[in-house]
PDB file of N, CA and C in Angstrom:
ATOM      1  N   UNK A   1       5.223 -14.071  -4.738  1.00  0.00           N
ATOM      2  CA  UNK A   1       5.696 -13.557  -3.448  1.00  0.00           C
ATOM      3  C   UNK A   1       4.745 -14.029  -2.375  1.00  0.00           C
ATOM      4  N   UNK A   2       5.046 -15.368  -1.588  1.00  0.00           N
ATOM      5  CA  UNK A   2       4.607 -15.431  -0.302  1.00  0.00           C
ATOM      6  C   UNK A   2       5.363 -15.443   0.784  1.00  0.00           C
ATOM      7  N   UNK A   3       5.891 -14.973   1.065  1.00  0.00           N
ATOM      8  CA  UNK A   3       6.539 -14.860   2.331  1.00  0.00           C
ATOM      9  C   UNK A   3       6.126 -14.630   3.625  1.00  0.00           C
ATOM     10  N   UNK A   4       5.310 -15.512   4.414  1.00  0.00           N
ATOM     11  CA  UNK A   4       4.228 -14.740   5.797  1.00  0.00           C
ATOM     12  C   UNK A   4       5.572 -13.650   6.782  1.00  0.00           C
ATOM     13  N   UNK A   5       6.558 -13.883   6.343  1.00  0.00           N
ATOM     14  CA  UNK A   5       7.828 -12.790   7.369  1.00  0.00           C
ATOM     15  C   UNK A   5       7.699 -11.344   6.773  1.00  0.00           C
ATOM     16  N   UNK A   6       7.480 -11.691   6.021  1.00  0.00           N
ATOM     17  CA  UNK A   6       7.344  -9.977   4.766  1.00  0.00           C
ATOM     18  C   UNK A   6       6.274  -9.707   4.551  1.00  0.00           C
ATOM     19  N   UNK A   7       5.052 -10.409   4.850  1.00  0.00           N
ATOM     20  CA  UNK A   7       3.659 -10.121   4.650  1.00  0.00           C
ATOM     21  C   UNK A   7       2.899  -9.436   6.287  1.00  0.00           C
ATOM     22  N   UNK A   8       2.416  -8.710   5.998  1.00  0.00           N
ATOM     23  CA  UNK A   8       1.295  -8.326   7.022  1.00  0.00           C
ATOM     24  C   UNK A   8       0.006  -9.015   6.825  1.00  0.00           C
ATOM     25  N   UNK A   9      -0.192  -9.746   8.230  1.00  0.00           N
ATOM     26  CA  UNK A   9      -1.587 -10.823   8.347  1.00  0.00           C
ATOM     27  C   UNK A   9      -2.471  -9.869   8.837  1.00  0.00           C
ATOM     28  N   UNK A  10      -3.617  -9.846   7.943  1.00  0.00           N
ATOM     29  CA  UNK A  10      -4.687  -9.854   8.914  1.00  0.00           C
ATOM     30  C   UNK A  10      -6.051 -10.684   8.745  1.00  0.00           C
ATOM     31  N   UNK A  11      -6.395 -10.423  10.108  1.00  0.00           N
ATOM     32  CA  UNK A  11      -7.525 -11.316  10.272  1.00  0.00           C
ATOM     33  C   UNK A  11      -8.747 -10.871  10.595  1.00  0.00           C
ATOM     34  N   UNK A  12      -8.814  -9.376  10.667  1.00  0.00           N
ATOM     35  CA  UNK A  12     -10.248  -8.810  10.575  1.00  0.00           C
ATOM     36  C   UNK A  12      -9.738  -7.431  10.039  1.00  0.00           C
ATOM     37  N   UNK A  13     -10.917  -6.731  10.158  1.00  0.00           N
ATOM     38  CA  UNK A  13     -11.050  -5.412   9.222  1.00  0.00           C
ATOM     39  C   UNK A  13     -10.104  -4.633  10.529  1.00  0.00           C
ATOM     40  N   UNK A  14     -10.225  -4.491  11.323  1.00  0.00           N
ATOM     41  CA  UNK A  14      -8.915  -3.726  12.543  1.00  0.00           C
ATOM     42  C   UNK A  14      -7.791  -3.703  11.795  1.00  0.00           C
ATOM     43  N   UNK A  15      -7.495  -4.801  11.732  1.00  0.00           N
ATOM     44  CA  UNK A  15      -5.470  -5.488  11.778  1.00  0.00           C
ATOM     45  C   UNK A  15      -5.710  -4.746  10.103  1.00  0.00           C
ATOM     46  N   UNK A  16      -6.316  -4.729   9.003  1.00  0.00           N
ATOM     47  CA  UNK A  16      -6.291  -4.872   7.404  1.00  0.00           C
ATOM     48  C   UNK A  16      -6.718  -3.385   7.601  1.00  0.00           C
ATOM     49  N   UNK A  17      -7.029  -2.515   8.397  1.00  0.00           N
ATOM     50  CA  UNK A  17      -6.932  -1.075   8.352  1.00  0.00           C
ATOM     51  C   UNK A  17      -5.467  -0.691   8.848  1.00  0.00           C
ATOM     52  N   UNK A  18      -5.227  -0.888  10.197  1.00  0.00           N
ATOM     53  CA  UNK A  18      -4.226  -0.848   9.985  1.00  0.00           C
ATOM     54  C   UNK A  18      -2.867  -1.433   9.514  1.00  0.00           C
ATOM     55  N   UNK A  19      -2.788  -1.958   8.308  1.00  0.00           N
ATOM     56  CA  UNK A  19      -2.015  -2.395   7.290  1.00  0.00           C
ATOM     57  C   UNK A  19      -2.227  -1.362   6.406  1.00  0.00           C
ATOM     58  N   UNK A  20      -3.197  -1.093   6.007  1.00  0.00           N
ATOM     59  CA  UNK A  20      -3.496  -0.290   5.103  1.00  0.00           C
ATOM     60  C   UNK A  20      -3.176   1.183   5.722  1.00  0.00           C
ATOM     61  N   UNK A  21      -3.337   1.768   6.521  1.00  0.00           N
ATOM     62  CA  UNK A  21      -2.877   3.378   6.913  1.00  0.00           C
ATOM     63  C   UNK A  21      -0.966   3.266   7.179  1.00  0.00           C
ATOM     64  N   UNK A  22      -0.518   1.665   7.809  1.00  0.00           N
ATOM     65  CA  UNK A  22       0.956   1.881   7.353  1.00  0.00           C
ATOM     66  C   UNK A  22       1.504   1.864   6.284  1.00  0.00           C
ATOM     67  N   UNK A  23       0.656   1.637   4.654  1.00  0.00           N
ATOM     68  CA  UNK A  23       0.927   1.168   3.961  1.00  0.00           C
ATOM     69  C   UNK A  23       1.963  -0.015   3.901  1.00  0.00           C
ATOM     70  N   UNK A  24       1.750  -1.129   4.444  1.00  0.00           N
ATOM     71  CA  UNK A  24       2.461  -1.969   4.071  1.00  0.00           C
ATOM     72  C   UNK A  24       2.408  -2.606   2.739  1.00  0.00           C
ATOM     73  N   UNK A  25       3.663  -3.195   2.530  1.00  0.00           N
ATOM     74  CA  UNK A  25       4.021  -3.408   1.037  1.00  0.00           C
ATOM     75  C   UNK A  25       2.766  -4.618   0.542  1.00  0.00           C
ATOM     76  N   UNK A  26       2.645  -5.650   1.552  1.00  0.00           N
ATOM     77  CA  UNK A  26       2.422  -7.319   1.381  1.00  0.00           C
ATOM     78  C   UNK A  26       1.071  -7.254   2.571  1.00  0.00           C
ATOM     79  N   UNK A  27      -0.243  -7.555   2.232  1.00  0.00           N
ATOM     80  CA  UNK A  27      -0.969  -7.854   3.379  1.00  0.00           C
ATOM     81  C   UNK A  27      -1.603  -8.724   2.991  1.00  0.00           C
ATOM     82  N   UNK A  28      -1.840  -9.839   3.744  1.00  0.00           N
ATOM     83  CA  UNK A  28      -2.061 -11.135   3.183  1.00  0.00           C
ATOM     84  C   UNK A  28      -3.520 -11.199   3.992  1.00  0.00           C
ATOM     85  N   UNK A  29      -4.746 -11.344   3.604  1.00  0.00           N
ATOM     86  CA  UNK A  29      -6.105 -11.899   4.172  1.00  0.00           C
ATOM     87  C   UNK A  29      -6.136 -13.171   4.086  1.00  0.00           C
ATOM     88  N   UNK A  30      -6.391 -13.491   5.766  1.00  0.00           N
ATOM     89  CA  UNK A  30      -6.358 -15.025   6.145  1.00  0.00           C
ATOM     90  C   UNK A  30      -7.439 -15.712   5.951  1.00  0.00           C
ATOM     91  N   UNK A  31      -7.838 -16.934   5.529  1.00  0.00           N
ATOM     92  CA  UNK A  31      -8.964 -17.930   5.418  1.00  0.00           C
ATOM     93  C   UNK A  31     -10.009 -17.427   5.971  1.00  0.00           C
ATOM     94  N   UNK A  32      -9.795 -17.016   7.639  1.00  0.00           N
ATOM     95  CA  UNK A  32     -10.873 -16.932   8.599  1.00  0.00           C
ATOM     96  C   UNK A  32     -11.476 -15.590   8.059  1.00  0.00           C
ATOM     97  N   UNK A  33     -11.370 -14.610   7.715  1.00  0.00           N
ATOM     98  CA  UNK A  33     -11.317 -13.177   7.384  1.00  0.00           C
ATOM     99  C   UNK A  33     -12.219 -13.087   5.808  1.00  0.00           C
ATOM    100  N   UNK A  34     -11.780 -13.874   5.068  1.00  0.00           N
ATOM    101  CA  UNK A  34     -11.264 -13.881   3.324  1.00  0.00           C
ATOM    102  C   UNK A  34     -13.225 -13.841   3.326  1.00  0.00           C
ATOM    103  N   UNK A  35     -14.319 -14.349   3.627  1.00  0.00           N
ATOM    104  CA  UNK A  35     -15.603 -14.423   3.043  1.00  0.00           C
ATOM    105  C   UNK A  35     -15.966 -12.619   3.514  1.00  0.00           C
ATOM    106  N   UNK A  36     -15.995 -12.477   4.701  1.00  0.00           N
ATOM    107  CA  UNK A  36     -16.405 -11.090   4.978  1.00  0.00           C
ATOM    108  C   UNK A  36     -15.344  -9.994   4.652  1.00  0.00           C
ATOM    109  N   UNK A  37     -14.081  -9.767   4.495  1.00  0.00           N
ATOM    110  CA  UNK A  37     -13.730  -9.197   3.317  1.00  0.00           C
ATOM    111  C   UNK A  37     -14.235  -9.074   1.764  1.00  0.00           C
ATOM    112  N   UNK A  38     -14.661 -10.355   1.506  1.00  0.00           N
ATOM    113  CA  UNK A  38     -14.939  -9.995  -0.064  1.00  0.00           C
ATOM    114  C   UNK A  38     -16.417  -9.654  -0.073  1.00  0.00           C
ATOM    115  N   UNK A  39     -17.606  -9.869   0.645  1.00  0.00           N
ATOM    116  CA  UNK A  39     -18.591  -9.256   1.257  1.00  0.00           C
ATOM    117  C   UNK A  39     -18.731  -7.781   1.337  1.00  0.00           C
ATOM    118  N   UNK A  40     -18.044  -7.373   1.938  1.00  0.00           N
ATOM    119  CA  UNK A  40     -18.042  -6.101   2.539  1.00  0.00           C
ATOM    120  C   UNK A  40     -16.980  -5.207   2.016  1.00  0.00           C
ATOM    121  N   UNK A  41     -16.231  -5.413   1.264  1.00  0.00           N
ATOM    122  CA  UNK A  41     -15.251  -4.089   0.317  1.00  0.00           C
ATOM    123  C   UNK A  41     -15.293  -4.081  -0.706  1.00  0.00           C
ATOM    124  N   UNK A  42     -15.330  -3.039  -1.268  1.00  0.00           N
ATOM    125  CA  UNK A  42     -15.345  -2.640  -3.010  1.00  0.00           C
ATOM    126  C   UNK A  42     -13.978  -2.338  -2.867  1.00  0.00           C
ATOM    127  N   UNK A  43     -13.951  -3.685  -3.778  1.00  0.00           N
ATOM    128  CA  UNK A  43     -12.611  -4.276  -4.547  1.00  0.00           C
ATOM    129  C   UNK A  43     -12.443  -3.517  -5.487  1.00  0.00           C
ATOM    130  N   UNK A  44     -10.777  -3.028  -5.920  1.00  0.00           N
ATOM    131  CA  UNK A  44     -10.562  -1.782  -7.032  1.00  0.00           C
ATOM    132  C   UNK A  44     -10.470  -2.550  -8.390  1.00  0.00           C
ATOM    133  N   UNK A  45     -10.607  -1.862  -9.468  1.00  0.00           N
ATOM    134  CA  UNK A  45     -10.959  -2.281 -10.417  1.00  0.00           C
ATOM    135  C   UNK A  45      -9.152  -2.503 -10.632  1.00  0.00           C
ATOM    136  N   UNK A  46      -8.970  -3.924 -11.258  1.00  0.00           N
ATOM    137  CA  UNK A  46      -7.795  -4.639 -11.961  1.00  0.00           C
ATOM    138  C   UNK A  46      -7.281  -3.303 -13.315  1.00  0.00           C
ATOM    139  N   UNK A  47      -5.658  -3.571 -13.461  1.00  0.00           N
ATOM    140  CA  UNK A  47      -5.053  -2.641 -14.969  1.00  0.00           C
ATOM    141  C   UNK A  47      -6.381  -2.999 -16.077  1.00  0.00           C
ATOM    142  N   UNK A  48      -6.225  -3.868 -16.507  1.00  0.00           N
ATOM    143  CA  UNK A  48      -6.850  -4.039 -17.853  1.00  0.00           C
ATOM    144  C   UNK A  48      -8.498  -3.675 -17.409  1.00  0.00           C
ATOM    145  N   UNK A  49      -9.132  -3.739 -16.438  1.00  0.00           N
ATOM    146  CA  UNK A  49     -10.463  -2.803 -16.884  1.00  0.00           C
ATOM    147  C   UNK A  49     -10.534  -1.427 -16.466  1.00  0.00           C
ATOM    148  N   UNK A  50      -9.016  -0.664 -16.230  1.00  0.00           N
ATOM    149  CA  UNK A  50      -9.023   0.842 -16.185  1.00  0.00           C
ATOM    150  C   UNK A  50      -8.554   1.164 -17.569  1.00  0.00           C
ATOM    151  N   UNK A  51      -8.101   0.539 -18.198  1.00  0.00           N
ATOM    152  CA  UNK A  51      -6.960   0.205 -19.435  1.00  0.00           C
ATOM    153  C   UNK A  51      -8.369   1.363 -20.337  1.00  0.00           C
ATOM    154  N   UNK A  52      -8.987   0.849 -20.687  1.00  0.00           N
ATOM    155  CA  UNK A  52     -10.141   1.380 -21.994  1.00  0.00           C
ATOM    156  C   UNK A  52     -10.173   2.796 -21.329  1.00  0.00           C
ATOM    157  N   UNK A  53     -11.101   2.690 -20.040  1.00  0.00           N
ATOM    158  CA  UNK A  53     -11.646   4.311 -19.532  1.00  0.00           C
ATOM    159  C   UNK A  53     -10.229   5.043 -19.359  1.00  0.00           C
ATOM    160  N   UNK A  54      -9.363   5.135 -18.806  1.00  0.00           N
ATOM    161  CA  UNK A  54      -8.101   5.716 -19.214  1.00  0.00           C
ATOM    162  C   UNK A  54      -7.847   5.962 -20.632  1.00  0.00           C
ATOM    163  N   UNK A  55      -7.134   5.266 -21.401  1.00  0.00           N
ATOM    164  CA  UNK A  55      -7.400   5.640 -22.917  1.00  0.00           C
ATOM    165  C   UNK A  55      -8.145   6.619 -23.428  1.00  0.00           C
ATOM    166  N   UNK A  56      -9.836   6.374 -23.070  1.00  0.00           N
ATOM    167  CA  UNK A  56     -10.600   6.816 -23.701  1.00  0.00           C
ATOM    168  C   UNK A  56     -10.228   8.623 -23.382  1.00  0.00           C
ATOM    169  N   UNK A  57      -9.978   8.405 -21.561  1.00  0.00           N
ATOM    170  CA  UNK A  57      -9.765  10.234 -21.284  1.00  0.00           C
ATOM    171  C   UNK A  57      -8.239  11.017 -21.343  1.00  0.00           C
ATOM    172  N   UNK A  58      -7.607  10.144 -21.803  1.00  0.00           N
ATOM    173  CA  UNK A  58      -6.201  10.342 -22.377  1.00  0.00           C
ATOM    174  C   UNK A  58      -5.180  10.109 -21.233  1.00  0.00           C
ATOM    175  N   UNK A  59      -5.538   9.360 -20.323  1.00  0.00           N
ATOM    176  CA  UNK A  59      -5.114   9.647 -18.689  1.00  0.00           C
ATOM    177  C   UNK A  59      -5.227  10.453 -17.746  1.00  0.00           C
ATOM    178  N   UNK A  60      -6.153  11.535 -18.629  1.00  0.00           N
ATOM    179  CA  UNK A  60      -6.470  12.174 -17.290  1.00  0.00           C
ATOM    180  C   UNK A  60      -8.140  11.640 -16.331  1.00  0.00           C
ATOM    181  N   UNK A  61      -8.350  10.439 -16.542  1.00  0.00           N
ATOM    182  CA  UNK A  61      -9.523  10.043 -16.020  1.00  0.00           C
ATOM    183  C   UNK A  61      -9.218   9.566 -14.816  1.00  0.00           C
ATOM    184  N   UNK A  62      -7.813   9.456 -14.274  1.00  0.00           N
ATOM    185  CA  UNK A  62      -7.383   8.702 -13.074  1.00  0.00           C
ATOM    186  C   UNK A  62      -7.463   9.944 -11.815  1.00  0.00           C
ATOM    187  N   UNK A  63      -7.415  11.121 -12.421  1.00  0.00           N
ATOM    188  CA  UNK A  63      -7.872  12.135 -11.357  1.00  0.00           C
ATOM    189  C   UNK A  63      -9.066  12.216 -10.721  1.00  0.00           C
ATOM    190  N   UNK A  64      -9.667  12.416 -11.455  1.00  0.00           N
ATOM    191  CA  UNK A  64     -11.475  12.889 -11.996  1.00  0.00           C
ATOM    192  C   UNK A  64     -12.376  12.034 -11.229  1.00  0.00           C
ATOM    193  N   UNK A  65     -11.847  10.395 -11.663  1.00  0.00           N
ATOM    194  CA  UNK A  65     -12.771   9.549 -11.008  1.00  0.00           C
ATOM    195  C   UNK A  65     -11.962   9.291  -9.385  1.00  0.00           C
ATOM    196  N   UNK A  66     -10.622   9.411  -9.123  1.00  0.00           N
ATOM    197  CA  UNK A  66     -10.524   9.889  -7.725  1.00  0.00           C
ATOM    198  C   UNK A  66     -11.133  10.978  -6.931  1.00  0.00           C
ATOM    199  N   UNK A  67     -11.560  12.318  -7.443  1.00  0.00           N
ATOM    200  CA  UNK A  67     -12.289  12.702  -7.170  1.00  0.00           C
ATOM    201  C   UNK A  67     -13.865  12.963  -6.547  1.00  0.00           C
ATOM    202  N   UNK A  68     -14.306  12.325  -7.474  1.00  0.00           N
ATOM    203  CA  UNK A  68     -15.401  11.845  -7.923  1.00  0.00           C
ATOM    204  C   UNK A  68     -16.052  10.409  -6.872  1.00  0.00           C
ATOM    205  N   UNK A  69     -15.228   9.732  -6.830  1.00  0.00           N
ATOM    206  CA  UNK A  69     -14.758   8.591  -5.752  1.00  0.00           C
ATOM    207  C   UNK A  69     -14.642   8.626  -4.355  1.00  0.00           C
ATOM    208  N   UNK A  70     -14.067   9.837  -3.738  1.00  0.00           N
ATOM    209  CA  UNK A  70     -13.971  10.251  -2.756  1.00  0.00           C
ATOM    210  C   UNK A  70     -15.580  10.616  -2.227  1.00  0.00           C
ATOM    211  N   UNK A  71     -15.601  11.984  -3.151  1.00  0.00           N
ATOM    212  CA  UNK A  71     -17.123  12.529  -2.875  1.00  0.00           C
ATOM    213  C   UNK A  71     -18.149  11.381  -2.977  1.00  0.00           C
ATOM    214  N   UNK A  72     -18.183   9.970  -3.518  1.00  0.00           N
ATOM    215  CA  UNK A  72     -19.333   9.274  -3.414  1.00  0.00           C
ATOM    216  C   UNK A  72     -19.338   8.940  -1.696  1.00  0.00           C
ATOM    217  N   UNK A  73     -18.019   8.458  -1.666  1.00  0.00           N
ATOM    218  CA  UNK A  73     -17.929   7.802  -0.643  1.00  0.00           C
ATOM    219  C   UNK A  73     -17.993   8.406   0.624  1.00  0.00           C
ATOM    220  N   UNK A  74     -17.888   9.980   0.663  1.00  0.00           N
ATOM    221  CA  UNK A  74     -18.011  10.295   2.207  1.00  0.00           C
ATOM    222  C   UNK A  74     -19.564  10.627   2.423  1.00  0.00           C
ATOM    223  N   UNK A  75     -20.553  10.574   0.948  1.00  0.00           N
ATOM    224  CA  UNK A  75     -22.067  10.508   1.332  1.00  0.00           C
ATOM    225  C   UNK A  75     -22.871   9.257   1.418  1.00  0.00           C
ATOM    226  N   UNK A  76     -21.992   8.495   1.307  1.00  0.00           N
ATOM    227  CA  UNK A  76     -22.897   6.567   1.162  1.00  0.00           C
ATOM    228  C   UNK A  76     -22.364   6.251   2.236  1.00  0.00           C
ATOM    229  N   UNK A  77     -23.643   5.402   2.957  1.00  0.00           N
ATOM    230  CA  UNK A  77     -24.026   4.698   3.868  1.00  0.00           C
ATOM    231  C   UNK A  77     -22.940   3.895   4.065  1.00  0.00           C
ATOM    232  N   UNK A  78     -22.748   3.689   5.317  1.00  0.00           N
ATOM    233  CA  UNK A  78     -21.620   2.277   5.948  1.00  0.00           C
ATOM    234  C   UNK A  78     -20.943   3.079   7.019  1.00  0.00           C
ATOM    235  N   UNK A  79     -20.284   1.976   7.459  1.00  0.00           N
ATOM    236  CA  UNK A  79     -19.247   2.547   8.484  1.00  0.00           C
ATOM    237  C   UNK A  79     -18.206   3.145   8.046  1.00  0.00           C
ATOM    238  N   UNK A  80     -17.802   4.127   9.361  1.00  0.00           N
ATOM    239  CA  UNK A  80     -16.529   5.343   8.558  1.00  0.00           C
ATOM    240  C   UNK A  80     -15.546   4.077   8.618  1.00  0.00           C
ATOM    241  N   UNK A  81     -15.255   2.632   9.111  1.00  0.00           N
ATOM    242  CA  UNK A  81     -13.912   2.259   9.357  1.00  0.00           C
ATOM    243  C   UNK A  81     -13.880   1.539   8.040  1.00  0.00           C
ATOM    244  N   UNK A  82     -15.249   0.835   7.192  1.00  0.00           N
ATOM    245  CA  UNK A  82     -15.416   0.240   6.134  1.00  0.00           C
ATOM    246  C   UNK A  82     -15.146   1.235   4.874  1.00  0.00           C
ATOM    247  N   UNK A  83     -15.410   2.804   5.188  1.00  0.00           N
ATOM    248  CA  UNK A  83     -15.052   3.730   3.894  1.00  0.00           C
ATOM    249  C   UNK A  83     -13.690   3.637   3.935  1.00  0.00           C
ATOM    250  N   UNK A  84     -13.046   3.393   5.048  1.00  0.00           N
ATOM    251  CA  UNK A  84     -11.666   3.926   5.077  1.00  0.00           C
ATOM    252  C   UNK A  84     -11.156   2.810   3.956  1.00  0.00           C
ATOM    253  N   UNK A  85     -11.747   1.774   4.579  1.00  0.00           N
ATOM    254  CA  UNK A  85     -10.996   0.292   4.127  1.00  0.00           C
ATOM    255  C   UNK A  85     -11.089   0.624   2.463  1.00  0.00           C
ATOM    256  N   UNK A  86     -12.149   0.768   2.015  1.00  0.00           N
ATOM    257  CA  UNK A  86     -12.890   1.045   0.462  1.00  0.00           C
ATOM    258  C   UNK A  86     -11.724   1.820  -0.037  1.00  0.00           C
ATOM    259  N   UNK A  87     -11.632   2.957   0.889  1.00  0.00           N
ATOM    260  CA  UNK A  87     -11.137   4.703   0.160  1.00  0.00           C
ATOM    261  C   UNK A  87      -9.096   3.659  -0.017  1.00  0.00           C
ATOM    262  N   UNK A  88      -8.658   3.138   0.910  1.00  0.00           N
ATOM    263  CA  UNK A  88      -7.208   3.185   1.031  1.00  0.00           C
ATOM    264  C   UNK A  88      -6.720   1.684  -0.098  1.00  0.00           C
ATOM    265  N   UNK A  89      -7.883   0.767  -0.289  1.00  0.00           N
ATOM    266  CA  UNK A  89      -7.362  -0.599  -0.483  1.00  0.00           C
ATOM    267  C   UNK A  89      -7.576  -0.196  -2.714  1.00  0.00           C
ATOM    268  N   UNK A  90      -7.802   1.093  -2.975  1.00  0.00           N
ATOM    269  CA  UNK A  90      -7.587   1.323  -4.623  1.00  0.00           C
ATOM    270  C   UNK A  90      -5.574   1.354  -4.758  1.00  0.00           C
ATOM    271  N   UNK A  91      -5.187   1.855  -3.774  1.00  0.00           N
ATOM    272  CA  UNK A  91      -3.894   2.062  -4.017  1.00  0.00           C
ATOM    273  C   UNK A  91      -2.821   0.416  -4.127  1.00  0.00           C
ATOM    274  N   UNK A  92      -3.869  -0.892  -3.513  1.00  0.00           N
ATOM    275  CA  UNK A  92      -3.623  -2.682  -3.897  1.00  0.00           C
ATOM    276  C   UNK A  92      -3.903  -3.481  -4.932  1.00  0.00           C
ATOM    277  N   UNK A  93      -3.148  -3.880  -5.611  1.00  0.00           N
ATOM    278  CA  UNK A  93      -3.761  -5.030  -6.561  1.00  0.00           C
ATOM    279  C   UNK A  93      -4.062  -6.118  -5.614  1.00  0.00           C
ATOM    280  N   UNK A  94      -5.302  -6.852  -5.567  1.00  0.00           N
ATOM    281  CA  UNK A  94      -5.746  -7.892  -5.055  1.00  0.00           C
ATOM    282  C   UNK A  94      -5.514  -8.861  -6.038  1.00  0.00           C
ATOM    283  N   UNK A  95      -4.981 -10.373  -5.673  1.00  0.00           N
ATOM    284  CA  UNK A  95      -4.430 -11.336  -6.224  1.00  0.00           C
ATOM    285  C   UNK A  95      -5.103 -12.528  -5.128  1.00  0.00           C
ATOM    286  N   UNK A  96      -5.981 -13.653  -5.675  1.00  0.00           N
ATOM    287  CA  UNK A  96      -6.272 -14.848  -5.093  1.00  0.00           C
ATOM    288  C   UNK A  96      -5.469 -15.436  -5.073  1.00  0.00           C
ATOM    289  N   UNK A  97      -4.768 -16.468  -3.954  1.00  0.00           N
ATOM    290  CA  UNK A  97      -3.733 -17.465  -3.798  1.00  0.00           C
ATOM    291  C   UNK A  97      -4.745 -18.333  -3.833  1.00  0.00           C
ATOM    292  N   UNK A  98      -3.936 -19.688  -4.049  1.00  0.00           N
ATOM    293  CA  UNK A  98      -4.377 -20.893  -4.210  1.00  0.00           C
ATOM    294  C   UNK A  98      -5.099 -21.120  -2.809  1.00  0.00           C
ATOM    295  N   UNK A  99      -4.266 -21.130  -1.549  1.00  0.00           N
ATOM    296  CA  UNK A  99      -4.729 -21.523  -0.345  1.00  0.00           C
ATOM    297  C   UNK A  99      -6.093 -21.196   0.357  1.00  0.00           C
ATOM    298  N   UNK A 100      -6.708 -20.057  -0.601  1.00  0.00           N
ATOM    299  CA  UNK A 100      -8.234 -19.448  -0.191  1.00  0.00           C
ATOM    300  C   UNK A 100      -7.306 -18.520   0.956  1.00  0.00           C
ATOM    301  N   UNK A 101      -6.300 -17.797   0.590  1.00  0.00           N
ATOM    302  CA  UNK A 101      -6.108 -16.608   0.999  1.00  0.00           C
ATOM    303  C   UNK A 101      -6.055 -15.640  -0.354  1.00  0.00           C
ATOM    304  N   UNK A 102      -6.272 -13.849   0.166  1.00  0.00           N
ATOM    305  CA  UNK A 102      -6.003 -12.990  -0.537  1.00  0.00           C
ATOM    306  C   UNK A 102      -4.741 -12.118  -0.170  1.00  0.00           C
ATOM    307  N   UNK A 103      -4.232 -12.359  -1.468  1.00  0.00           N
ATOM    308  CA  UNK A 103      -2.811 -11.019  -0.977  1.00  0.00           C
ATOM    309  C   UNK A 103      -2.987  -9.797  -1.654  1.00  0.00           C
ATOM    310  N   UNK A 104      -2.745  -8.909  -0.866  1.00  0.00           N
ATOM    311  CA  UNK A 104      -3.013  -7.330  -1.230  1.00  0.00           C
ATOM    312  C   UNK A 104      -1.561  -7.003  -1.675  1.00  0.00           C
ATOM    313  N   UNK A 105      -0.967  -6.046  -2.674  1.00  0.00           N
ATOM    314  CA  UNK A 105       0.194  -5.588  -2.966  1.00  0.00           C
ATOM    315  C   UNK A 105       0.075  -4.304  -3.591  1.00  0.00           C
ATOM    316  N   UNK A 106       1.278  -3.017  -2.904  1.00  0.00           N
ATOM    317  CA  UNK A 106       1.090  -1.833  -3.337  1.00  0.00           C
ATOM    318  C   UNK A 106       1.060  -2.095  -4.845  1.00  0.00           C
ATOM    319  N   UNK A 107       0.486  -0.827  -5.769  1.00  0.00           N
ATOM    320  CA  UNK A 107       0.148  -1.167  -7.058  1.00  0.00           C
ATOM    321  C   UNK A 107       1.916  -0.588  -7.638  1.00  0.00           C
ATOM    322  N   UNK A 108       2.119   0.487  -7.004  1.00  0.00           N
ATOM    323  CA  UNK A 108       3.623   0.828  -7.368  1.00  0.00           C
ATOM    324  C   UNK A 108       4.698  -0.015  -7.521  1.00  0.00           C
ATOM    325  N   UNK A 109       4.468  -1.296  -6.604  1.00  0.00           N
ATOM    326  CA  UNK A 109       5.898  -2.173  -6.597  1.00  0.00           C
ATOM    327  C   UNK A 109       5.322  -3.275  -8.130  1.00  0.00           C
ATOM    328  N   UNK A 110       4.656  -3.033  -8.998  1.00  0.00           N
ATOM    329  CA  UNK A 110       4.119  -3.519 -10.295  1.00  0.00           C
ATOM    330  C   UNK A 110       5.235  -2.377 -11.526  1.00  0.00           C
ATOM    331  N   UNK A 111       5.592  -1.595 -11.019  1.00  0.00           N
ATOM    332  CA  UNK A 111       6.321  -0.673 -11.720  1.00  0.00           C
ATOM    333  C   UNK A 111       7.359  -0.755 -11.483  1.00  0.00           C
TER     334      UNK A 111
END
């Protein structure tokens, strides 16, 4: 899925917050953007390395460490607009395109 008509661009942490509080489906990080994005956000962990720690807590570990997740994050250092980015971008699978862009996609439309 590339479609830039169906995708939301952004090109700094502004435009990729708000993508992220409309939840849009498709947000595509542009070239210019793509080094200080991957710099500066904790990227959510991919299915297969929640796959084990899930298992292990029978599924209920997807609460716990949301929990748990939250509370780190409203006491660690950074900017409130960079927690936001952190706290909202677990609900995206991040996918590298060839072009040295990143596309973000809700994790639900995987279901």
């Amino acid at each position: 899925m590339k479609n830039e008509d169906s995708c939301f661009v952004a090109n700094n942490a502004e435009e990729l917050l708000r993508g992220l509080n409309n939840k849009e489906s498709y947000i595509l990080i542009t070239k210019d953007y793509m080094k200080d994005f991957i710099e500066q956000t904790e990227l959510p962990l991919s299915e297969n390395e929640q796959l084990g720690f899930n298992l292990g807590f029978r599924g209920g570990a997807g609460i716990f460490s949301e929990i748990l997740y939250q509370l780190i994050n409203k006491f660690s250092d950074g900017s409130k607009q960079q927690k936001q980015i952190d706290s909202r971008i677990r609900k995206y699978i991040v996918k590298k395109l060839d072009e040295g862009e990143i596309l973000l996609y809700l994790r639900q439309l995987d279901y």
